[in-house]
PDB file of N, CA and C in Angstrom:
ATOM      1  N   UNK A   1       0.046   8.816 -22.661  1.00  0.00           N
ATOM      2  CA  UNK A   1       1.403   8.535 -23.074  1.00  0.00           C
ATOM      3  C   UNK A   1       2.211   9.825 -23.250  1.00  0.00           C
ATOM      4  N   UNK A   2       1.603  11.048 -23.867  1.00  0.00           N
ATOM      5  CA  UNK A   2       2.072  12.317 -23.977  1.00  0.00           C
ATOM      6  C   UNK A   2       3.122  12.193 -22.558  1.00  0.00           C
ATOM      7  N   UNK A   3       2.144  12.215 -21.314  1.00  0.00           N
ATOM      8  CA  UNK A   3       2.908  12.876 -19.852  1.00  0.00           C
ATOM      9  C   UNK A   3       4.146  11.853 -19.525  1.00  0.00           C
ATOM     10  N   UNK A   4       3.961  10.793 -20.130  1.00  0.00           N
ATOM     11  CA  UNK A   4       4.836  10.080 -19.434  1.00  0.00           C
ATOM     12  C   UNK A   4       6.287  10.003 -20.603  1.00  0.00           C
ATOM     13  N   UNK A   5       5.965  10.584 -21.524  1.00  0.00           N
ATOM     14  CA  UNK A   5       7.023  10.829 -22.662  1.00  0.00           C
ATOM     15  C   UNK A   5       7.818  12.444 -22.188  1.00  0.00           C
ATOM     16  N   UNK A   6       6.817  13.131 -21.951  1.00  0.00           N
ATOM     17  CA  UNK A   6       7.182  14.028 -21.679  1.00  0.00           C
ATOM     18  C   UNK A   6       8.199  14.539 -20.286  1.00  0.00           C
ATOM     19  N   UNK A   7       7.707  13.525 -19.527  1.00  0.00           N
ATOM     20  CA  UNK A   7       8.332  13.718 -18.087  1.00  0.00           C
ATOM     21  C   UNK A   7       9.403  13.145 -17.963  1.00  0.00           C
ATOM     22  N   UNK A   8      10.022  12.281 -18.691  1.00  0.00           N
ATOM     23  CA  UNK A   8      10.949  11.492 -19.011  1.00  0.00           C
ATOM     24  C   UNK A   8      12.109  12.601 -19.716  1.00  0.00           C
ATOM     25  N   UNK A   9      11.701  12.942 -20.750  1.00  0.00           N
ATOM     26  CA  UNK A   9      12.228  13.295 -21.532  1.00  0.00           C
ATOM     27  C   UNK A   9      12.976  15.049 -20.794  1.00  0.00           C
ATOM     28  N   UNK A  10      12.119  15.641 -20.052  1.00  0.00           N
ATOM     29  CA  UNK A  10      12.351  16.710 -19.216  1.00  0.00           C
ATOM     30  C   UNK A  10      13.684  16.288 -17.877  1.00  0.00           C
ATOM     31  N   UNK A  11      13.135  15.029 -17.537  1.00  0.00           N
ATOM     32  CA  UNK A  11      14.611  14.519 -16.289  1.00  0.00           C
ATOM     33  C   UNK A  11      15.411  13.897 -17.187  1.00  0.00           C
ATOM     34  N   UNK A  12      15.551  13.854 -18.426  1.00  0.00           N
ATOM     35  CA  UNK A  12      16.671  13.320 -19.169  1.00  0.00           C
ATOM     36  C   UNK A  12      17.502  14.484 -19.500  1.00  0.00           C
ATOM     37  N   UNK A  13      16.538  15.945 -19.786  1.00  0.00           N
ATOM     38  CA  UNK A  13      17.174  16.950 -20.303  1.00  0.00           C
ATOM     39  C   UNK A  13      18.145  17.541 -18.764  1.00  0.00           C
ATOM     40  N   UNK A  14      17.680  16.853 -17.719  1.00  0.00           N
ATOM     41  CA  UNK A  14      18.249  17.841 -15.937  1.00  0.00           C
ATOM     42  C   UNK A  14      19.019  16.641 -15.461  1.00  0.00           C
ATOM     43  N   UNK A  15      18.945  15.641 -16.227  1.00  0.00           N
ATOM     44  CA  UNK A  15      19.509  14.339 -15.288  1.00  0.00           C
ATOM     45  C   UNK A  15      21.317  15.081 -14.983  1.00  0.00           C
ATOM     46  N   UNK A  16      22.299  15.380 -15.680  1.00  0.00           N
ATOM     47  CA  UNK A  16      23.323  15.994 -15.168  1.00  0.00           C
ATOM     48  C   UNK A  16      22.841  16.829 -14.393  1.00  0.00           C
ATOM     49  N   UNK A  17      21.930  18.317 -14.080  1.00  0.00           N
ATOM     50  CA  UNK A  17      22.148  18.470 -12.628  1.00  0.00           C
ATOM     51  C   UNK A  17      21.397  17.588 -11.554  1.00  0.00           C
ATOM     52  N   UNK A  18      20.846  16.845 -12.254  1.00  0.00           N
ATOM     53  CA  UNK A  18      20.220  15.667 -10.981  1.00  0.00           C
ATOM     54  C   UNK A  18      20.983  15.163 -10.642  1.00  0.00           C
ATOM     55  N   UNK A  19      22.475  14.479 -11.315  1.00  0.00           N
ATOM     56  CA  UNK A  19      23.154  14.027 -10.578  1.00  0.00           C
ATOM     57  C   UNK A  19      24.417  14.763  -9.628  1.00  0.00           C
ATOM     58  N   UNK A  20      24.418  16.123 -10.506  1.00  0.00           N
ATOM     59  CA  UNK A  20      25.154  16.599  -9.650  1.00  0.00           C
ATOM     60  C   UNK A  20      24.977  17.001  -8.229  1.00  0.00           C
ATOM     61  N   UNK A  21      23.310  17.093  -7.862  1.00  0.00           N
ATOM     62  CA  UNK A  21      22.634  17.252  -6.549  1.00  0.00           C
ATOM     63  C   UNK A  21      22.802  15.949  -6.163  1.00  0.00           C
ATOM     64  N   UNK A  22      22.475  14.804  -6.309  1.00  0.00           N
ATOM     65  CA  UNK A  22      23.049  13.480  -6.387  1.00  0.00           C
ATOM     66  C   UNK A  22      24.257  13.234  -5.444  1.00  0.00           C
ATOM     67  N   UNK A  23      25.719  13.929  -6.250  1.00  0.00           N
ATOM     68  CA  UNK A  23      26.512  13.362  -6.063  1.00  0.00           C
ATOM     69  C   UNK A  23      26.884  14.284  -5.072  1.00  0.00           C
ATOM     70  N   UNK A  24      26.802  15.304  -5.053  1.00  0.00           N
ATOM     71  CA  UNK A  24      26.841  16.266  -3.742  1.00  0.00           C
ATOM     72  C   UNK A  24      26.081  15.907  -2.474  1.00  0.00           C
ATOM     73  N   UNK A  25      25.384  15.558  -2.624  1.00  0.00           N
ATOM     74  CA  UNK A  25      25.105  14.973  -1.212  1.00  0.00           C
ATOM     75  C   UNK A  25      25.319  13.563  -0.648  1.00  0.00           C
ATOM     76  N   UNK A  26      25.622  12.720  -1.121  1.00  0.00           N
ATOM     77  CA  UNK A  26      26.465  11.743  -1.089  1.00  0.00           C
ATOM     78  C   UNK A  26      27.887  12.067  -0.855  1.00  0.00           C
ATOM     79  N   UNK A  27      28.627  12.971  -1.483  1.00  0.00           N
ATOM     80  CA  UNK A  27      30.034  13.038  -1.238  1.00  0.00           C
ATOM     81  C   UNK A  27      30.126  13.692   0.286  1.00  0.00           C
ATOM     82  N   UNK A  28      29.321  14.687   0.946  1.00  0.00           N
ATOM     83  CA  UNK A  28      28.980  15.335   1.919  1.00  0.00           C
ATOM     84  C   UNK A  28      28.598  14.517   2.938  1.00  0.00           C
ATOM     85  N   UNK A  29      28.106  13.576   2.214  1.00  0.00           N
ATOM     86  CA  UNK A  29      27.700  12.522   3.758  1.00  0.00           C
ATOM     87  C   UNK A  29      28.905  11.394   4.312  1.00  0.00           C
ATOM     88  N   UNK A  30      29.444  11.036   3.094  1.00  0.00           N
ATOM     89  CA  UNK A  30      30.393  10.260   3.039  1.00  0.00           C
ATOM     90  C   UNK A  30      31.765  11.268   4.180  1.00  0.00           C
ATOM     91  N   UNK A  31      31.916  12.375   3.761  1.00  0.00           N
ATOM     92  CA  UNK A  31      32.777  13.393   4.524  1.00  0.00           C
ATOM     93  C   UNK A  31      32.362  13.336   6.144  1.00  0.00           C
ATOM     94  N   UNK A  32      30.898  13.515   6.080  1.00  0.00           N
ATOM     95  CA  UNK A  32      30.222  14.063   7.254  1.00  0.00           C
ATOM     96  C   UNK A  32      30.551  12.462   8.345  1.00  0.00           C
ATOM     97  N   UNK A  33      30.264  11.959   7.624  1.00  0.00           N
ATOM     98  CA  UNK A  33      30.707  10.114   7.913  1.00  0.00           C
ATOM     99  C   UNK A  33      31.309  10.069   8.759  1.00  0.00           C
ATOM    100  N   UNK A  34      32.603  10.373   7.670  1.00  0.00           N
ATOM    101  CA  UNK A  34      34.466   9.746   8.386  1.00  0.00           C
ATOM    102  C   UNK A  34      34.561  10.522   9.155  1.00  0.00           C
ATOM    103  N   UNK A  35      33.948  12.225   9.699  1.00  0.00           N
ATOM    104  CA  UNK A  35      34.236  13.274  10.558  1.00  0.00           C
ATOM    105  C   UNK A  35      33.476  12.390  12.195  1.00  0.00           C
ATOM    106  N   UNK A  36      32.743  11.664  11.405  1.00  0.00           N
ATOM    107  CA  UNK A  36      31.590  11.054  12.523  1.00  0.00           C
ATOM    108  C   UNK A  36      31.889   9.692  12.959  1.00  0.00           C
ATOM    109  N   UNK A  37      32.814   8.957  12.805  1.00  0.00           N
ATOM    110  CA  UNK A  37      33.301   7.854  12.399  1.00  0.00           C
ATOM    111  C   UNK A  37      32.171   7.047  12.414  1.00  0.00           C
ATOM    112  N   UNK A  38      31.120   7.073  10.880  1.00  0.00           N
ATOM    113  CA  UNK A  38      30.343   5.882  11.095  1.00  0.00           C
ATOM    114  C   UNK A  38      30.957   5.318   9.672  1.00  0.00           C
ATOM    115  N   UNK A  39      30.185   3.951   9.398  1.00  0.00           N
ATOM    116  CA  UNK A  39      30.025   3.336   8.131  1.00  0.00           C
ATOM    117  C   UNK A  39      29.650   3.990   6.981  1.00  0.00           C
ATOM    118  N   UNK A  40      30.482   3.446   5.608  1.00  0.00           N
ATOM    119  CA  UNK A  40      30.317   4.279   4.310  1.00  0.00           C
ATOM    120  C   UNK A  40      28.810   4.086   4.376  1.00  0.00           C
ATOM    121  N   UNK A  41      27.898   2.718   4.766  1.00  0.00           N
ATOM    122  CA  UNK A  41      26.438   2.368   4.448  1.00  0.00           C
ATOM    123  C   UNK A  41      25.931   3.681   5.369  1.00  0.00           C
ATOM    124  N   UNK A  42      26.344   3.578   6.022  1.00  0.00           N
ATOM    125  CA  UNK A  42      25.458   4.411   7.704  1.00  0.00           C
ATOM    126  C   UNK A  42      25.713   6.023   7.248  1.00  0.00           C
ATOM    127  N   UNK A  43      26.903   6.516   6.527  1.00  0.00           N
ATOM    128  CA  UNK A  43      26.922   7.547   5.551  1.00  0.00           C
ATOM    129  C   UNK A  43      26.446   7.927   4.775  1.00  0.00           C
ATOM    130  N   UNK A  44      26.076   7.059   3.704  1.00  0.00           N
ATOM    131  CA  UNK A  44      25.198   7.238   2.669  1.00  0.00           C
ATOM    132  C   UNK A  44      23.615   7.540   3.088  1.00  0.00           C
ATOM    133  N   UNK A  45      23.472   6.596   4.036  1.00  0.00           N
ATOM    134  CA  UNK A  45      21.944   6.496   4.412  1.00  0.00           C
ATOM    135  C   UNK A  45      21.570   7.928   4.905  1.00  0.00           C
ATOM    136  N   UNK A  46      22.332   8.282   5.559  1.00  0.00           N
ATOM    137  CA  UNK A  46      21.540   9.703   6.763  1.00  0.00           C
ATOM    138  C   UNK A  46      22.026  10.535   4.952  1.00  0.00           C
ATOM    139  N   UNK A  47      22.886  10.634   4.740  1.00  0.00           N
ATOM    140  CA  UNK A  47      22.837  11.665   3.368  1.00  0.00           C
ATOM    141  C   UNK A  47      21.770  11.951   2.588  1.00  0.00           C
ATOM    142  N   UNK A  48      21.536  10.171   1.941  1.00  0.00           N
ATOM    143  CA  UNK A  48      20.417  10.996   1.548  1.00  0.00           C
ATOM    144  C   UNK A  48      18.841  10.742   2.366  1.00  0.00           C
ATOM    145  N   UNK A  49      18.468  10.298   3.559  1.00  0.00           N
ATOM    146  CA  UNK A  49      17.569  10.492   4.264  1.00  0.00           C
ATOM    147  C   UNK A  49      17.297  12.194   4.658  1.00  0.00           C
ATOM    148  N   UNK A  50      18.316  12.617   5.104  1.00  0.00           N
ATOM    149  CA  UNK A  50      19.055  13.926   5.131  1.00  0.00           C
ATOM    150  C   UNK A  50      18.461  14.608   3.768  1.00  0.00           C
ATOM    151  N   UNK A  51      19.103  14.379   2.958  1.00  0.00           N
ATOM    152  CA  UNK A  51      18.956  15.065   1.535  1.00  0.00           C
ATOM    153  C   UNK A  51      17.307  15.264   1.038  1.00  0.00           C
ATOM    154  N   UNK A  52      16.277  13.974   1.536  1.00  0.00           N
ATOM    155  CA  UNK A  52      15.485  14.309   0.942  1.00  0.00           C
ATOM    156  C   UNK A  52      14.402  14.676   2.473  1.00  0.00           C
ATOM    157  N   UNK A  53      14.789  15.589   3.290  1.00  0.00           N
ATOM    158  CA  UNK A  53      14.235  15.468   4.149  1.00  0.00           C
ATOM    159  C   UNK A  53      13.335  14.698   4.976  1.00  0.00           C
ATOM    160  N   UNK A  54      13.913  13.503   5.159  1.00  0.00           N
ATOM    161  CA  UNK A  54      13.308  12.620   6.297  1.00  0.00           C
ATOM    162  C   UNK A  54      13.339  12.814   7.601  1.00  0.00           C
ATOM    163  N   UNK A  55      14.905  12.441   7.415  1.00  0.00           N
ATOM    164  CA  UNK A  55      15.480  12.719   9.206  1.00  0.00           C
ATOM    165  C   UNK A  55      14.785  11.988  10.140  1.00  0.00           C
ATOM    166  N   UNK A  56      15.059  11.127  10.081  1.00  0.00           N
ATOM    167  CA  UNK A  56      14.489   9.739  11.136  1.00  0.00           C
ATOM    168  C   UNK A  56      15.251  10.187  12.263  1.00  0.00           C
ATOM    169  N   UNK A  57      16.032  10.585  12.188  1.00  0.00           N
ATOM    170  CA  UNK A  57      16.816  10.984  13.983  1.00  0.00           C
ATOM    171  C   UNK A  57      17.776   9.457  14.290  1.00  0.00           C
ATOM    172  N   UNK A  58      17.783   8.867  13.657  1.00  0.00           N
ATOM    173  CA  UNK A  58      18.361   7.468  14.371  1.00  0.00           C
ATOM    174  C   UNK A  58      20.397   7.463  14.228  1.00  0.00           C
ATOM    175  N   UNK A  59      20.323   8.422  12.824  1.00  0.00           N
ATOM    176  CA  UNK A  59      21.981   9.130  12.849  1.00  0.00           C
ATOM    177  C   UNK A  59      21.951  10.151  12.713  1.00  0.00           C
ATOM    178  N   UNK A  60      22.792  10.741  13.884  1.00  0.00           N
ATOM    179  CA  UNK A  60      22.665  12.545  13.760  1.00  0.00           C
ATOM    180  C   UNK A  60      24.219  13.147  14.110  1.00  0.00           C
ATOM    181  N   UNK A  61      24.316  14.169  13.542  1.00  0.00           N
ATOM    182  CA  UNK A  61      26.513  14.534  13.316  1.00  0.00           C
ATOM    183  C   UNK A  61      26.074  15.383  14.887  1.00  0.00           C
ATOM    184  N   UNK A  62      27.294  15.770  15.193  1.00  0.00           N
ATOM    185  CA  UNK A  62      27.787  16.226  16.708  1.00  0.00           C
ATOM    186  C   UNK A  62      28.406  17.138  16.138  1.00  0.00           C
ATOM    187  N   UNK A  63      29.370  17.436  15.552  1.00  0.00           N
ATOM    188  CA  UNK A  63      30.111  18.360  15.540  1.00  0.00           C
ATOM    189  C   UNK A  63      29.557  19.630  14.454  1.00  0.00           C
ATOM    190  N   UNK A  64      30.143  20.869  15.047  1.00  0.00           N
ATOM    191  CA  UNK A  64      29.154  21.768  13.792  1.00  0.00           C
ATOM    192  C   UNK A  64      30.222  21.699  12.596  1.00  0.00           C
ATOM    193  N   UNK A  65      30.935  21.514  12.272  1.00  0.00           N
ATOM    194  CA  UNK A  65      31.293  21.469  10.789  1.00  0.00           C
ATOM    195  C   UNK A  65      29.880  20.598   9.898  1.00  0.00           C
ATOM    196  N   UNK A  66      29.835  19.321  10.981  1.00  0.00           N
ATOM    197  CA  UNK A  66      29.268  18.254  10.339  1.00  0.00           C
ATOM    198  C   UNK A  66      28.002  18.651  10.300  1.00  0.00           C
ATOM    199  N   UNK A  67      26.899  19.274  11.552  1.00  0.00           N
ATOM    200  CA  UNK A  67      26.027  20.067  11.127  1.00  0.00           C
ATOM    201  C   UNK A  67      25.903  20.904   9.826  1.00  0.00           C
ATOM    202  N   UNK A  68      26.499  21.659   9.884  1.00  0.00           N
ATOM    203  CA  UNK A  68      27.136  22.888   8.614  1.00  0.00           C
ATOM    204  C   UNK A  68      26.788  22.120   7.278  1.00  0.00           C
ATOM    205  N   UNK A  69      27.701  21.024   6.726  1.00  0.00           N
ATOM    206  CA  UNK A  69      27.379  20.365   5.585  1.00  0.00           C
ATOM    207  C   UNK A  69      25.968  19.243   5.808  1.00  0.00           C
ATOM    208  N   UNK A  70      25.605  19.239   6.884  1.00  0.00           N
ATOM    209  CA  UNK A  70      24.039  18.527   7.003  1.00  0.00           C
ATOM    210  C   UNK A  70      23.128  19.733   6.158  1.00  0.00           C
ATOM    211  N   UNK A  71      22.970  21.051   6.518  1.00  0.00           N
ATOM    212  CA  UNK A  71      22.151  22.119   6.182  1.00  0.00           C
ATOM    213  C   UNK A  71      22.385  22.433   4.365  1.00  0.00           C
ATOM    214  N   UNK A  72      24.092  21.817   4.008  1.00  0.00           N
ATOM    215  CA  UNK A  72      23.907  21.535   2.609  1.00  0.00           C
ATOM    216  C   UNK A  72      23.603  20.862   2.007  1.00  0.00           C
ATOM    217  N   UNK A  73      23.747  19.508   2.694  1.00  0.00           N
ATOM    218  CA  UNK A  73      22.764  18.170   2.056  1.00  0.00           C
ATOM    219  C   UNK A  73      21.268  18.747   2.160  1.00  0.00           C
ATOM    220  N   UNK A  74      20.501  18.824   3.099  1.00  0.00           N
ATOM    221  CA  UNK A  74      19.215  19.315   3.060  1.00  0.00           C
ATOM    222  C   UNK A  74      18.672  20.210   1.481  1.00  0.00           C
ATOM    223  N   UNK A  75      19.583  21.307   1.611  1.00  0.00           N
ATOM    224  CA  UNK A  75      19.386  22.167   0.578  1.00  0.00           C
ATOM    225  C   UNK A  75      19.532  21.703  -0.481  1.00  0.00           C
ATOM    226  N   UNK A  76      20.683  20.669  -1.019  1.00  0.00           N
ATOM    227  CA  UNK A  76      20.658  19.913  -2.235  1.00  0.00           C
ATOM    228  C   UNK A  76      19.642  18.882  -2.373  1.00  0.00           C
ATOM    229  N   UNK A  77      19.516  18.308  -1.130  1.00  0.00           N
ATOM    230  CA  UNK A  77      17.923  17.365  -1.612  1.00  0.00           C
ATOM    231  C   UNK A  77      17.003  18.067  -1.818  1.00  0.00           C
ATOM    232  N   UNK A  78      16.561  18.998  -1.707  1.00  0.00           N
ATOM    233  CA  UNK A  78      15.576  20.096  -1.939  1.00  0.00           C
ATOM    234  C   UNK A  78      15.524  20.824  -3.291  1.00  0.00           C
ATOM    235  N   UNK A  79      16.597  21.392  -3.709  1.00  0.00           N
ATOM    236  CA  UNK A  79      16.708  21.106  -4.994  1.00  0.00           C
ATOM    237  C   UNK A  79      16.249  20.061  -5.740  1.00  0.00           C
ATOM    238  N   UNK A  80      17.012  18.140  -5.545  1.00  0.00           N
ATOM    239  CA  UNK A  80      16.683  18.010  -6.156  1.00  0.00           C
ATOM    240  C   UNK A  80      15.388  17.140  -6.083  1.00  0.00           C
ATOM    241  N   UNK A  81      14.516  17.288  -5.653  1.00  0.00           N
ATOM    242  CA  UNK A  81      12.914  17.246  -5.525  1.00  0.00           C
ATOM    243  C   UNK A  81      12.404  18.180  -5.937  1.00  0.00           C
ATOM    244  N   UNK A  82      12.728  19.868  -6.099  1.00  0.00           N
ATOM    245  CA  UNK A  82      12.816  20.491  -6.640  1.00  0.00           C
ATOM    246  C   UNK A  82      12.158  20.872  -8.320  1.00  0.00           C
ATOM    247  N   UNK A  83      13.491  20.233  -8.690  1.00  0.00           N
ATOM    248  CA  UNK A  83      13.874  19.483 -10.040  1.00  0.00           C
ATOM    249  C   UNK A  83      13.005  18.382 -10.392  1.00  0.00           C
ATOM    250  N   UNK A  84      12.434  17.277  -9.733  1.00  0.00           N
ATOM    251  CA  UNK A  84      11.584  16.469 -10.244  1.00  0.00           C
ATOM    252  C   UNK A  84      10.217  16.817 -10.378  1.00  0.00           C
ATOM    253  N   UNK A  85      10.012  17.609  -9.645  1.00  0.00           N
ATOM    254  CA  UNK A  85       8.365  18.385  -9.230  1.00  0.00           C
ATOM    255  C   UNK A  85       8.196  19.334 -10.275  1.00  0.00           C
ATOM    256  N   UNK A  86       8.868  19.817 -10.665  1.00  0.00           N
ATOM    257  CA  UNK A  86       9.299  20.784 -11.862  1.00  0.00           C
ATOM    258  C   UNK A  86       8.975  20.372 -13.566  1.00  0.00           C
ATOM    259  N   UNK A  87       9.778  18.988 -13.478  1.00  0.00           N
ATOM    260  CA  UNK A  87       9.659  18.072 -14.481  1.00  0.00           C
ATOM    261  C   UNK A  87       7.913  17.527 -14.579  1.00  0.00           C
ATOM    262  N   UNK A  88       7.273  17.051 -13.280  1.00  0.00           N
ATOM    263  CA  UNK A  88       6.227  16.788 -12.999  1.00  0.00           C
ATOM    264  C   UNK A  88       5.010  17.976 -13.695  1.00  0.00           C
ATOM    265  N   UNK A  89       5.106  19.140 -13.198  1.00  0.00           N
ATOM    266  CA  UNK A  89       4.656  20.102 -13.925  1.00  0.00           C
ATOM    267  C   UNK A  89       4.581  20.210 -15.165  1.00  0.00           C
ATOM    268  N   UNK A  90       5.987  20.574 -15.598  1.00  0.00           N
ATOM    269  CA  UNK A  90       5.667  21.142 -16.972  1.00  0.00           C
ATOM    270  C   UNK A  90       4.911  19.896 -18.030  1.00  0.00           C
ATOM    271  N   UNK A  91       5.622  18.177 -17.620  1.00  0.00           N
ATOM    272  CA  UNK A  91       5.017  17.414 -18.339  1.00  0.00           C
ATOM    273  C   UNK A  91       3.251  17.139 -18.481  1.00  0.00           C
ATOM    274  N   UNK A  92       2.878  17.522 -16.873  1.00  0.00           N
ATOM    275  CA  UNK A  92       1.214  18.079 -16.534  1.00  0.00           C
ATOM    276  C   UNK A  92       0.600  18.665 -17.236  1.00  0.00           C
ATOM    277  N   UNK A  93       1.380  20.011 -17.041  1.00  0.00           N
ATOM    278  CA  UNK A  93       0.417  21.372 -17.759  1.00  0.00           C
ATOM    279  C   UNK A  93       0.698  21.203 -19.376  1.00  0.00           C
ATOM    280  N   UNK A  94       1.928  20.896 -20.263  1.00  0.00           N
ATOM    281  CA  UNK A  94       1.648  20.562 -21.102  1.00  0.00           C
ATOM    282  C   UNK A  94       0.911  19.263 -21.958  1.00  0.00           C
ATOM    283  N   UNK A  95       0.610  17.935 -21.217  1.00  0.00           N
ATOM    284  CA  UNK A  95      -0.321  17.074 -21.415  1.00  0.00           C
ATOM    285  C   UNK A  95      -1.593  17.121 -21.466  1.00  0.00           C
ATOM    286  N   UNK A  96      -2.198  18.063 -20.348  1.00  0.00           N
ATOM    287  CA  UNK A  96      -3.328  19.209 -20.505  1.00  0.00           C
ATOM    288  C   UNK A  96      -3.510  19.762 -21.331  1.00  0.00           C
ATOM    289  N   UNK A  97      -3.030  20.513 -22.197  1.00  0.00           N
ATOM    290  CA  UNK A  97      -3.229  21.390 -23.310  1.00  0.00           C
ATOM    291  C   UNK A  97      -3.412  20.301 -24.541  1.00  0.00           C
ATOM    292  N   UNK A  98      -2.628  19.169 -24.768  1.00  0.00           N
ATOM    293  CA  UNK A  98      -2.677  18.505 -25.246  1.00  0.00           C
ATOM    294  C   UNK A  98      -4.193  17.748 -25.590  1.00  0.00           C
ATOM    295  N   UNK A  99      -4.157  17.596 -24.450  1.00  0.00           N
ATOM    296  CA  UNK A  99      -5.458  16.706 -24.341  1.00  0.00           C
ATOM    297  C   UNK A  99      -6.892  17.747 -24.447  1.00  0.00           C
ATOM    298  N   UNK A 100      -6.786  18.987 -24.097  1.00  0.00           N
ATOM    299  CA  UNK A 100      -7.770  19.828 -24.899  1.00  0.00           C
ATOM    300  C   UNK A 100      -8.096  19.826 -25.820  1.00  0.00           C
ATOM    301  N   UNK A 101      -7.098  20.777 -26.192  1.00  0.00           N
ATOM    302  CA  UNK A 101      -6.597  20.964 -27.836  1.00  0.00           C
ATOM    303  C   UNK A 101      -7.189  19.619 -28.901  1.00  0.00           C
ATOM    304  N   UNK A 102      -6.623  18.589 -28.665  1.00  0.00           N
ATOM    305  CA  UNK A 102      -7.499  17.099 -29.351  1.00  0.00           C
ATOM    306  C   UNK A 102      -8.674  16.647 -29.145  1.00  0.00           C
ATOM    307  N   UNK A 103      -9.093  16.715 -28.019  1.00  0.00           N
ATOM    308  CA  UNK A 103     -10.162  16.110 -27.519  1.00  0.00           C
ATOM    309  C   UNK A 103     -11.920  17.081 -27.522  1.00  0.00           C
ATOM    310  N   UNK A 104     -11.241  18.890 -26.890  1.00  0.00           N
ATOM    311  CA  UNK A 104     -12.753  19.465 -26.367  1.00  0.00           C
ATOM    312  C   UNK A 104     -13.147  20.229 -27.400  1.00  0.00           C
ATOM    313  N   UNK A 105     -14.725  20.250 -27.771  1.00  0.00           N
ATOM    314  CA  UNK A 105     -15.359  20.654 -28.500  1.00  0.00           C
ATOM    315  C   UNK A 105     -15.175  22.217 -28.707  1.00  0.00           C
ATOM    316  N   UNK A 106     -14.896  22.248 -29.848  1.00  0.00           N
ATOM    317  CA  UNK A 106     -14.513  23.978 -30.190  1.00  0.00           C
ATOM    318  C   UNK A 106     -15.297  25.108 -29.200  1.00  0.00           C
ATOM    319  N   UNK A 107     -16.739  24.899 -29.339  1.00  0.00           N
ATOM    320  CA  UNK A 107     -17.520  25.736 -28.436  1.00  0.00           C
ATOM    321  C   UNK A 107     -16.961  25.872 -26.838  1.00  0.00           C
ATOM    322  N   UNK A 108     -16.544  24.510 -26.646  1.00  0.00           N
ATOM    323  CA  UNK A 108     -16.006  24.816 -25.042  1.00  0.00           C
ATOM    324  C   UNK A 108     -14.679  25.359 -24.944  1.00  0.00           C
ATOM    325  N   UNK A 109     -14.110  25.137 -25.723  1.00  0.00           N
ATOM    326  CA  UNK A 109     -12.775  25.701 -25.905  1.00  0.00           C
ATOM    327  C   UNK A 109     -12.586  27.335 -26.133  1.00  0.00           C
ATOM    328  N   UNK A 110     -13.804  27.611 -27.103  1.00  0.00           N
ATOM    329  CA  UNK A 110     -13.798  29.405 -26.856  1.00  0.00           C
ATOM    330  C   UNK A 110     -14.173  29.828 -25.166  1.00  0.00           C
ATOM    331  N   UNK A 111     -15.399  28.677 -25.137  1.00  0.00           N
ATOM    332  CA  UNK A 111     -15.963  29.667 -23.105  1.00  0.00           C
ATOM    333  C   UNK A 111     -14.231  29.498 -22.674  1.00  0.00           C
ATOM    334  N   UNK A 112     -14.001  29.025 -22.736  1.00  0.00           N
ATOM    335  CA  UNK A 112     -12.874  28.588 -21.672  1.00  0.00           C
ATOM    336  C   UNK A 112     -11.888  29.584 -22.077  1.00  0.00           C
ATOM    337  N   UNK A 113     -11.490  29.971 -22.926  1.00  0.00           N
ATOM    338  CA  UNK A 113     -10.661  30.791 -23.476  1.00  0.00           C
ATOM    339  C   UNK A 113     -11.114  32.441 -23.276  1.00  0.00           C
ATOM    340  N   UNK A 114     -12.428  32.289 -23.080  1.00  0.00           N
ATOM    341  CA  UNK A 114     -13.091  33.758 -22.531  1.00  0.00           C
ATOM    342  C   UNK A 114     -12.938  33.810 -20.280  1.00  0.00           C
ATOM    343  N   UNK A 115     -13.487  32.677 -19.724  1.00  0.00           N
ATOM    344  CA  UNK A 115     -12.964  32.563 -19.035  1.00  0.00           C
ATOM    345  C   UNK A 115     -11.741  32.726 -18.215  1.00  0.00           C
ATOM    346  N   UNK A 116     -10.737  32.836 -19.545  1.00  0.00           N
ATOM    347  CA  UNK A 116      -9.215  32.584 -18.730  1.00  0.00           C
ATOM    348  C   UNK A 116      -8.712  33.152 -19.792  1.00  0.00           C
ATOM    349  N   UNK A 117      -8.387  34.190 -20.008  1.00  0.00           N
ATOM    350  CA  UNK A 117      -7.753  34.805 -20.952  1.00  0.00           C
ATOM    351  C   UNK A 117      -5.810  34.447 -20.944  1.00  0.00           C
ATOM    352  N   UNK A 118      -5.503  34.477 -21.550  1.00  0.00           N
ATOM    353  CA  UNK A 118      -3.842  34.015 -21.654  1.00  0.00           C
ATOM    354  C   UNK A 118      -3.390  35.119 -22.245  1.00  0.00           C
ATOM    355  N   UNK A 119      -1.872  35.267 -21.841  1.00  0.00           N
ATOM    356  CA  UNK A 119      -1.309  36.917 -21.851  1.00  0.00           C
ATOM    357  C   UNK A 119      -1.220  37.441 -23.459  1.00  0.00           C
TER     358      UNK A 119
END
């Protein structure tokens, strides 16, 4: 329960820039769209397919402006996966310690601490 309190609580503390990666690539696709004349749906979709690096190939921009802000959607979905993998971590490595700390027998806890010295 620790990790899953914890991981929560970490994308609650980033959820504004989650959405601002969010909404940036959505607004970019929506642009990249109307430059492309497809559908707001058919916009959204390659955005964030785009965004979180899929790229199915099935909608692709022609023009290099529209390229241009494709390479910023990319980069903002990347970020924000980024950002969740991040959250993923720290809620990890600190649930780990957690679960040491409570659980392993003092004796193993010194080897281990001789083992792996911490700064």
């Amino acid at each position: 329960m620790v990790f899953i309190n914890l991981f929560f609580t970490v994308l609650y503390l980033g959820l504004p820039l989650l959405l601002a990666l969010l909404c940036t690539m959505i607004l970019l696709g929506v642009i990249v769209g109307h430059r492309e004349r497809w559908s707001i749906f058919d916009s959204i979709y390659w955005a964030l397919i785009t965004g979180f690096t899929v790229g199915y190939g099935d909608i692709r921009p022609i023009t290099r402006l529209s390229k241009l802000m494709a390479i910023i959607i990319a980069w903002a979905g990347i970020m924000f996966t980024g950002v969740i993998v991040a959250a993923t971590v720290v809620a990890g490595s600190n649930s780990i310690k957690e679960h040491i700390k409570d659980h392993a027998p003092p004796e193993e806890l010194q080897s281990l601490k001789q083992k792996f010295p911490q700064d």
